[in-house]
PDB file of N, CA and C in Angstrom:
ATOM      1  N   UNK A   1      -2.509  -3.649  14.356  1.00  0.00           N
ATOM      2  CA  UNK A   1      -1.362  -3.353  13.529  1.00  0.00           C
ATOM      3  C   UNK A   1      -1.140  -1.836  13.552  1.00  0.00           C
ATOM      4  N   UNK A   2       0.242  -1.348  13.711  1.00  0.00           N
ATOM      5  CA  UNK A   2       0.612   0.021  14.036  1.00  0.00           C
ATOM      6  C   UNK A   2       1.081   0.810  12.215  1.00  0.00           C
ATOM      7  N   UNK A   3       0.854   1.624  11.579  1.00  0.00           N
ATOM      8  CA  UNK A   3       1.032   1.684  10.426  1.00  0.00           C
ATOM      9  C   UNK A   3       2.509   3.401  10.837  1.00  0.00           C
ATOM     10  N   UNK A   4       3.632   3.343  10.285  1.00  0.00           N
ATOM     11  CA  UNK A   4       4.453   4.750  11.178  1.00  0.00           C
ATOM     12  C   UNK A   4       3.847   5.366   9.848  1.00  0.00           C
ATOM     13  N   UNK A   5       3.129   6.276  10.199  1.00  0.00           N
ATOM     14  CA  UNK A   5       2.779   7.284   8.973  1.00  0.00           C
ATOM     15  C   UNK A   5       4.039   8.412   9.399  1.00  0.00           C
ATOM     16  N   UNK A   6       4.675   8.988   8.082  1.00  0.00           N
ATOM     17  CA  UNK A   6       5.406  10.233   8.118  1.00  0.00           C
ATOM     18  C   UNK A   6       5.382  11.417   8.456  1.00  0.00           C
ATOM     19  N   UNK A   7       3.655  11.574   8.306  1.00  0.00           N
ATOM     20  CA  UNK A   7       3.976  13.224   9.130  1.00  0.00           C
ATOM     21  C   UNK A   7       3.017  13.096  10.519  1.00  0.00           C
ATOM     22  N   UNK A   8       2.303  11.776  10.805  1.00  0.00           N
ATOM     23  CA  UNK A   8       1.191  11.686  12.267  1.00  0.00           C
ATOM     24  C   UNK A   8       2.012  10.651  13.255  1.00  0.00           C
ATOM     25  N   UNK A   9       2.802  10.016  12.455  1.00  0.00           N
ATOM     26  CA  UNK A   9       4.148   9.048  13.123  1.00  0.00           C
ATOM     27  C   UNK A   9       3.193   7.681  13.704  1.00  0.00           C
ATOM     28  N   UNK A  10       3.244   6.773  14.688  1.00  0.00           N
ATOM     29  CA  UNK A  10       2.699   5.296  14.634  1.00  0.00           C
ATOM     30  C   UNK A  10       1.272   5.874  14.819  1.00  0.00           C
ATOM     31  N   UNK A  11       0.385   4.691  14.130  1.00  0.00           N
ATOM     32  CA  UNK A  11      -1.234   5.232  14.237  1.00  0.00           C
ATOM     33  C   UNK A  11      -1.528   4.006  13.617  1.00  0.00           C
ATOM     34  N   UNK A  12      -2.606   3.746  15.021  1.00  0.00           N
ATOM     35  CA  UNK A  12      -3.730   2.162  13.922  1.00  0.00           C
ATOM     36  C   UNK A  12      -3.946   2.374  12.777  1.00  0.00           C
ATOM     37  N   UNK A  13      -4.111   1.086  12.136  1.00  0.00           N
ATOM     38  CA  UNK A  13      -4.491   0.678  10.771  1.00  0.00           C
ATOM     39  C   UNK A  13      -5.600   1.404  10.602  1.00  0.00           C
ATOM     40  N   UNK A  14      -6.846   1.091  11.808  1.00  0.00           N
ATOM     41  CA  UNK A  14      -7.853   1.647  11.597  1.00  0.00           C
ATOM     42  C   UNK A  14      -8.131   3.490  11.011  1.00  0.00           C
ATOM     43  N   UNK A  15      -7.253   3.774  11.037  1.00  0.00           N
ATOM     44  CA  UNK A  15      -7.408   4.899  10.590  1.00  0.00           C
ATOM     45  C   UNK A  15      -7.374   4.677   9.016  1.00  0.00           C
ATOM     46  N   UNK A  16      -6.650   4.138   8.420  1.00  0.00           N
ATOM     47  CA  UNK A  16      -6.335   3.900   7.205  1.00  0.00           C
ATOM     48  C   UNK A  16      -7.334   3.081   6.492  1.00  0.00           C
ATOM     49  N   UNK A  17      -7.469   3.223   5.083  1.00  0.00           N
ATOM     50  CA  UNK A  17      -8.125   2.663   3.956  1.00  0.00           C
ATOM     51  C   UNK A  17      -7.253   2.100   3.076  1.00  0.00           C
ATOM     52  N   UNK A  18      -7.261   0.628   3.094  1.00  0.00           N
ATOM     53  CA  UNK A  18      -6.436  -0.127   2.233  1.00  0.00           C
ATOM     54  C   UNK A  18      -6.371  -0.560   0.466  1.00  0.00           C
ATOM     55  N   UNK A  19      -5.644  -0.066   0.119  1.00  0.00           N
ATOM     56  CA  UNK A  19      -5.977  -0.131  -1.618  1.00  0.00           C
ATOM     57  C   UNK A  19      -5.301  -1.316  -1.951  1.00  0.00           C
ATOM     58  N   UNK A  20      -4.250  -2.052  -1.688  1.00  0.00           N
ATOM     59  CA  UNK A  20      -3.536  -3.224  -2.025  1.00  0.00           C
ATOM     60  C   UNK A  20      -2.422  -3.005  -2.287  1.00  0.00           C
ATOM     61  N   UNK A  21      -1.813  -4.171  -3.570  1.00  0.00           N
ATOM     62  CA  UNK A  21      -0.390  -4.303  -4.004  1.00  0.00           C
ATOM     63  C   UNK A  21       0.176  -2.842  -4.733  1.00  0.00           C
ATOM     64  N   UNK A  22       1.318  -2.321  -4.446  1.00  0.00           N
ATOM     65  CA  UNK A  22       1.976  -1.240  -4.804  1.00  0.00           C
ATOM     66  C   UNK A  22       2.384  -1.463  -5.934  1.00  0.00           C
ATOM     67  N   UNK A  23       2.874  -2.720  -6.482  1.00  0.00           N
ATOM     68  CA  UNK A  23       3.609  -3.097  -7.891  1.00  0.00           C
ATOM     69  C   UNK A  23       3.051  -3.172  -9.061  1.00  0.00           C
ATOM     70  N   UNK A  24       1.721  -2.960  -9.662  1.00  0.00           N
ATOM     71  CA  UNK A  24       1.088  -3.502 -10.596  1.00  0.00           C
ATOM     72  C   UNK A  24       0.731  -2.057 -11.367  1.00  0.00           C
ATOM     73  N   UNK A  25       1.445  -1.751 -12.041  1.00  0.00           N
ATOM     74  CA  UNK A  25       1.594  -0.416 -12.681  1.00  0.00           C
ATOM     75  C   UNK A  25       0.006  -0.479 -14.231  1.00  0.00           C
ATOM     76  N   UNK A  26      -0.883   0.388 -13.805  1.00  0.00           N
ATOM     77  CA  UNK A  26      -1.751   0.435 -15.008  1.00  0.00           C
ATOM     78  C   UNK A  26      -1.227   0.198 -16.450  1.00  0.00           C
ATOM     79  N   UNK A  27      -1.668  -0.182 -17.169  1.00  0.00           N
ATOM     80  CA  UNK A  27      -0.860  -0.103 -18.950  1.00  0.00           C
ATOM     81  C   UNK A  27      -1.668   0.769 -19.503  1.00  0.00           C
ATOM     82  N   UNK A  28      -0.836   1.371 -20.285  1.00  0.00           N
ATOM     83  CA  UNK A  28      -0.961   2.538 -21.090  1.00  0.00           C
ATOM     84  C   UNK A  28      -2.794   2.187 -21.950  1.00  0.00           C
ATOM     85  N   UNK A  29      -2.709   1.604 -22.458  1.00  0.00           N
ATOM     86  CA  UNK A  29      -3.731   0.800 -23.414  1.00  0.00           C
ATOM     87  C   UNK A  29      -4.806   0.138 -22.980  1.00  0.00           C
ATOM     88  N   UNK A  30      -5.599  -0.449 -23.757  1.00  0.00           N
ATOM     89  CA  UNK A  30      -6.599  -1.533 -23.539  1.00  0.00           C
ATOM     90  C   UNK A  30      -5.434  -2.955 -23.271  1.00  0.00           C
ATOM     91  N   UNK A  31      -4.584  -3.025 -24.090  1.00  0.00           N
ATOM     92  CA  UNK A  31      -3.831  -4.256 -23.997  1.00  0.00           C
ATOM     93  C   UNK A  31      -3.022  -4.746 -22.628  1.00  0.00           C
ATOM     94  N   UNK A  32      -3.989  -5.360 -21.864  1.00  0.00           N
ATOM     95  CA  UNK A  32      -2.825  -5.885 -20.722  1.00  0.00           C
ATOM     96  C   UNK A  32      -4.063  -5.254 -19.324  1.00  0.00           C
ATOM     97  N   UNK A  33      -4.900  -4.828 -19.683  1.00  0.00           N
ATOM     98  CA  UNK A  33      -6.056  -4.109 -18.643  1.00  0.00           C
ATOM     99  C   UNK A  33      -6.732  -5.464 -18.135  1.00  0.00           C
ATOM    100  N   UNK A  34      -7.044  -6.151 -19.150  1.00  0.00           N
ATOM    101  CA  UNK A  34      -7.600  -7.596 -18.138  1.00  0.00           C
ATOM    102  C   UNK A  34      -6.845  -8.084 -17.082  1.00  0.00           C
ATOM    103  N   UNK A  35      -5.601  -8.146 -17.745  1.00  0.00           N
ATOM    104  CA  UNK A  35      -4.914  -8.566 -16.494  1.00  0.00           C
ATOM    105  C   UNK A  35      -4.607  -7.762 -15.731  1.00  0.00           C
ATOM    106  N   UNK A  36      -4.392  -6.578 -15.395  1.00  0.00           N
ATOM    107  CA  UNK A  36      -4.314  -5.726 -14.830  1.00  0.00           C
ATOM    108  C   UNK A  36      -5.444  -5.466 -13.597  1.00  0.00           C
ATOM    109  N   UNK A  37      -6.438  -5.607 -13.795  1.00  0.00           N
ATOM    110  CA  UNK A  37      -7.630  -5.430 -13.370  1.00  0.00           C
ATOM    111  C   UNK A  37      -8.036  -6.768 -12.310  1.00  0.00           C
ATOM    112  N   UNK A  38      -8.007  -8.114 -12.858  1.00  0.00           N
ATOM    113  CA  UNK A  38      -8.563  -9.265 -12.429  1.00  0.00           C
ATOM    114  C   UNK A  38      -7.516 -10.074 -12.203  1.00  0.00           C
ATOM    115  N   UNK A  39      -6.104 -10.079 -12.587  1.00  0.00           N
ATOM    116  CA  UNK A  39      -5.395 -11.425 -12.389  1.00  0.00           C
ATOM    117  C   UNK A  39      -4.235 -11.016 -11.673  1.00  0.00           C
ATOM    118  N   UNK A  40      -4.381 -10.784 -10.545  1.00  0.00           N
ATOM    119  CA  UNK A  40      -3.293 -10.263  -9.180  1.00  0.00           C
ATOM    120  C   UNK A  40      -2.989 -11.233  -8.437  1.00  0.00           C
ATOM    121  N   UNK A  41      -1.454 -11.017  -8.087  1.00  0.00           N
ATOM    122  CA  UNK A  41      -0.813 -12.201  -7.395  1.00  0.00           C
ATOM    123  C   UNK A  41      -0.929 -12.128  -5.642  1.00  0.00           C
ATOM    124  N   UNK A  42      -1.268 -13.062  -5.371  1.00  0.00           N
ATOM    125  CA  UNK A  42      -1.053 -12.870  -3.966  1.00  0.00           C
ATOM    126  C   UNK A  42      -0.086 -13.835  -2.941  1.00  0.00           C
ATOM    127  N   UNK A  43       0.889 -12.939  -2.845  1.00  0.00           N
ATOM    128  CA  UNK A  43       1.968 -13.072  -2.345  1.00  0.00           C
ATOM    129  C   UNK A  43       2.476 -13.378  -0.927  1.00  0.00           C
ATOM    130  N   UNK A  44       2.997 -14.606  -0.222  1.00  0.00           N
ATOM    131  CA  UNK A  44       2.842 -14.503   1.132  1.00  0.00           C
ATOM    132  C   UNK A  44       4.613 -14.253   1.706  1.00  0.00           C
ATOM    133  N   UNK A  45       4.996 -13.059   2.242  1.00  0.00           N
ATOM    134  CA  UNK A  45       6.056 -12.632   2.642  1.00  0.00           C
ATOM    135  C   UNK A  45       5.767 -11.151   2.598  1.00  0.00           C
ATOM    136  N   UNK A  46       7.171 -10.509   2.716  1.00  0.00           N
ATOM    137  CA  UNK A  46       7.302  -9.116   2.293  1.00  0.00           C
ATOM    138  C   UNK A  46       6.652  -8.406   0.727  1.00  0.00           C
ATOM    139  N   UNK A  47       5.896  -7.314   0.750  1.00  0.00           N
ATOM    140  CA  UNK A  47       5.287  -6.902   0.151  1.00  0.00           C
ATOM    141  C   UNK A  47       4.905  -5.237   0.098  1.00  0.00           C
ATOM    142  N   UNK A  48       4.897  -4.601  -0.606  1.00  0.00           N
ATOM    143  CA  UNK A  48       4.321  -2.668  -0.554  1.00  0.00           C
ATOM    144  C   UNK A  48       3.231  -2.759  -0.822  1.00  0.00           C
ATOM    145  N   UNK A  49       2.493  -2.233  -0.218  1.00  0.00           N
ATOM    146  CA  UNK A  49       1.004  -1.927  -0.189  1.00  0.00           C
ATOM    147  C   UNK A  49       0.505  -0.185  -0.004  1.00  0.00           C
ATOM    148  N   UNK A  50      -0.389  -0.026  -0.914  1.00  0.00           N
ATOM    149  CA  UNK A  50      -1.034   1.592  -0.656  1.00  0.00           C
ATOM    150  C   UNK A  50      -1.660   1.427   0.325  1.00  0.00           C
ATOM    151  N   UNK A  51      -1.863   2.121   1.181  1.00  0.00           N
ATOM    152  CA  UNK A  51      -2.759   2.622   2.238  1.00  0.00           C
ATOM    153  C   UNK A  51      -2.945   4.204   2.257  1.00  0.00           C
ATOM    154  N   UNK A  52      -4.278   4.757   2.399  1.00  0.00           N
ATOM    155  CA  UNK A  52      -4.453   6.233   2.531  1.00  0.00           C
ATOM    156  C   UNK A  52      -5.102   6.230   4.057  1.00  0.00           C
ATOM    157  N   UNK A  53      -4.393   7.499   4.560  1.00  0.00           N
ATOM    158  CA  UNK A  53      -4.488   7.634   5.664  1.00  0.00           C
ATOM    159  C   UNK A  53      -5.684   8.405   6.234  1.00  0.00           C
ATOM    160  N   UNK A  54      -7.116   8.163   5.679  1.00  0.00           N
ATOM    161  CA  UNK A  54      -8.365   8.857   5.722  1.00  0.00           C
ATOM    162  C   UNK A  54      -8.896   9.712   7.250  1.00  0.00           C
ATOM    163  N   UNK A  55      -8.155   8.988   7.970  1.00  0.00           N
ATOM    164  CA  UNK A  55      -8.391   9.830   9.213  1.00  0.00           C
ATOM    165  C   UNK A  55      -7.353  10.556  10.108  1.00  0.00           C
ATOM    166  N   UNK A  56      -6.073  11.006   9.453  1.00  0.00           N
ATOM    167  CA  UNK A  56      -5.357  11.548   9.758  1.00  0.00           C
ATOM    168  C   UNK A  56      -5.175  12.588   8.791  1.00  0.00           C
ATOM    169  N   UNK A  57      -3.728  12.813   8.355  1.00  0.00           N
ATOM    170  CA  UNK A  57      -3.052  13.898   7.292  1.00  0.00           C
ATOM    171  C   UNK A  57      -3.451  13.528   5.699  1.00  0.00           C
ATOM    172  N   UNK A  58      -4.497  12.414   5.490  1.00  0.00           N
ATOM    173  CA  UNK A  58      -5.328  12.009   4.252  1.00  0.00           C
ATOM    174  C   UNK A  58      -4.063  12.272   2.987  1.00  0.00           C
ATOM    175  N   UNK A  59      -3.012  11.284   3.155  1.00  0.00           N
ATOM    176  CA  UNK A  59      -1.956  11.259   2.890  1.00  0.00           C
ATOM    177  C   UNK A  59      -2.065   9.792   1.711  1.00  0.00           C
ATOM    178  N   UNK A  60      -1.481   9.584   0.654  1.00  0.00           N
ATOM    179  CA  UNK A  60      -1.041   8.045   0.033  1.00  0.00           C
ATOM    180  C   UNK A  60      -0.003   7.465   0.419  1.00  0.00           C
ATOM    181  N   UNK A  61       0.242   6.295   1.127  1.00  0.00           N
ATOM    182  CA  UNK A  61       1.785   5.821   1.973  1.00  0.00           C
ATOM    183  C   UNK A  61       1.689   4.853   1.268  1.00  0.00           C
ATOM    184  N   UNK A  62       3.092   4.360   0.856  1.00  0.00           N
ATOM    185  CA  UNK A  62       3.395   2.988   0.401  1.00  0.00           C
ATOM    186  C   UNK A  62       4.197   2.583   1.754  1.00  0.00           C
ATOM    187  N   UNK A  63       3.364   1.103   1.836  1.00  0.00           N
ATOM    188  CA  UNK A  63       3.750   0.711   3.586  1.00  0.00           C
ATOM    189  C   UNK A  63       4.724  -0.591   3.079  1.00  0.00           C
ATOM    190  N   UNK A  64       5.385  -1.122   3.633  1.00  0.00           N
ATOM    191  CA  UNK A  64       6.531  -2.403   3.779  1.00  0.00           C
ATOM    192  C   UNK A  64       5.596  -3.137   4.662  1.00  0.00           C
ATOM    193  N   UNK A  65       5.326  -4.372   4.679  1.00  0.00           N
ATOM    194  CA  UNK A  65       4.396  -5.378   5.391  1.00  0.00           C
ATOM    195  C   UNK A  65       4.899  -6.756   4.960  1.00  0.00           C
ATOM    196  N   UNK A  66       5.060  -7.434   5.847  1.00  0.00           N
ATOM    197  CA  UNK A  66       5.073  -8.856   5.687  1.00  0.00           C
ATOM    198  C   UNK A  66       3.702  -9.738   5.387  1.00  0.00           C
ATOM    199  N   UNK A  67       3.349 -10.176   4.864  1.00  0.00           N
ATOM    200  CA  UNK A  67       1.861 -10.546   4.781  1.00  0.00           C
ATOM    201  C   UNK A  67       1.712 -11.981   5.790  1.00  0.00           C
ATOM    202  N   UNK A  68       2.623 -12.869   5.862  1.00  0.00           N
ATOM    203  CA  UNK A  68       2.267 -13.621   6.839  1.00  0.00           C
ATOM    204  C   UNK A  68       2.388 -13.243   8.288  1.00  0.00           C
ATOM    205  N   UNK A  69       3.406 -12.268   8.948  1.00  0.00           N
ATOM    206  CA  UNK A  69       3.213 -11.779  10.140  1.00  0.00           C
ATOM    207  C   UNK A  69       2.286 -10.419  10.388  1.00  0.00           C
ATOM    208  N   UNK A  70       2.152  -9.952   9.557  1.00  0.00           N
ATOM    209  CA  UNK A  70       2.025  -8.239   9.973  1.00  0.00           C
ATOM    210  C   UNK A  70       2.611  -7.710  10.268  1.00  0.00           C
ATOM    211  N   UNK A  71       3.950  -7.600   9.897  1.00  0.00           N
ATOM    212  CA  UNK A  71       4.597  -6.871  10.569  1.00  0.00           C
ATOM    213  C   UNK A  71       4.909  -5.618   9.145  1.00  0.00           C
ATOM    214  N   UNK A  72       5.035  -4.485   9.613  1.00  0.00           N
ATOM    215  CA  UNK A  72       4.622  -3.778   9.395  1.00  0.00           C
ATOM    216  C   UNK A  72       6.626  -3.068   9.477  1.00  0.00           C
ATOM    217  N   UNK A  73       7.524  -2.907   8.573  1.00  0.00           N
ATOM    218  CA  UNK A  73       8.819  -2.526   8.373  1.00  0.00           C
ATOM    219  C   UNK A  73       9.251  -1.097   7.946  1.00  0.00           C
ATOM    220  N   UNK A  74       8.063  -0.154   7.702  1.00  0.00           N
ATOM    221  CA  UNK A  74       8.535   0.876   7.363  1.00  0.00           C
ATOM    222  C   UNK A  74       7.327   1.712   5.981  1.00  0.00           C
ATOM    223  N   UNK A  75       7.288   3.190   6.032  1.00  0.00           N
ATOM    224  CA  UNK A  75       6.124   3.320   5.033  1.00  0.00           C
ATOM    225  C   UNK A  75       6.915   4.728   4.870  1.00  0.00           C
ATOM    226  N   UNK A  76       6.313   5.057   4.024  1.00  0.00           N
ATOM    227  CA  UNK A  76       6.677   6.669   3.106  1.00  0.00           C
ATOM    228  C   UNK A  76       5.574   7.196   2.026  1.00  0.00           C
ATOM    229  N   UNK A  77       5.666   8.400   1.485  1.00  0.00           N
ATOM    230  CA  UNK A  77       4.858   8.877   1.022  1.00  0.00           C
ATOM    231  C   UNK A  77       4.552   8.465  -0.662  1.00  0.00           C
ATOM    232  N   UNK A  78       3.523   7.635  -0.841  1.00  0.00           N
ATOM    233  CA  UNK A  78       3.407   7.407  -2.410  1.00  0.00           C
ATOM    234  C   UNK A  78       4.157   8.153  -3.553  1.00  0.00           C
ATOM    235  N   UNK A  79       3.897   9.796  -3.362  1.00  0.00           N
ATOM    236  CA  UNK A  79       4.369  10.614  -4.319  1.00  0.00           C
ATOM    237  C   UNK A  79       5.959  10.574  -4.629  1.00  0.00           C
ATOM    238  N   UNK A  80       6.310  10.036  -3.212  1.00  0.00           N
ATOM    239  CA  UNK A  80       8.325  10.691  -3.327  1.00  0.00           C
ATOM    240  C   UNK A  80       8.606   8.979  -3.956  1.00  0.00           C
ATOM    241  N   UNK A  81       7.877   8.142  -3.594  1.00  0.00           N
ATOM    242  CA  UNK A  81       8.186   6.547  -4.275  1.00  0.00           C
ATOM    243  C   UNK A  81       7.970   6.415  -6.005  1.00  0.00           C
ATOM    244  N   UNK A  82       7.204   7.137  -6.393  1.00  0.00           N
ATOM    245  CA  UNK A  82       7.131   7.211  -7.901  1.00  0.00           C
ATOM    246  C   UNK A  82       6.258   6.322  -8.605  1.00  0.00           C
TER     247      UNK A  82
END
């Protein structure tokens, strides 16, 4: 799988360290941390995922991925995604 990082441009996965789903925003509180923590959906289609790019520009990318093909649609930098 080819990941287009933004500033090293296409580069194996293998370079990268995978953190998961992009959508699941921490809660402020104790309230909502269980689920937060342990009860994640797993989704089969299009999906954002973190990946850090540990052996390149050691960058946070939120990547576009299909989860049943791999295919892999497009990524950008965590920080400018919010």
């Amino acid at each position: 799988m080819r990941i287009p990082c933004p500033f090293c441009g296409d580069r194996d996965a293998q370079e990268f360290v995978y953190r998961g789903d992009a959508a699941p925003r921490r809660p402020d509180g104790d309230e909502g941390m269980f689920d937060y923590v342990y009860l994640r959906e797993n989704p089969a289609g299009p999906i954002r995922e973190h990946w850090y790019h540990a052996q390149g520009c050691r960058n946070w990318l939120v990547v576009a991925r299909d989860t049943r093909t791999h295919r892999v649609s497009g990524a950008q930098l965590a920080a400018e995604v919010g």
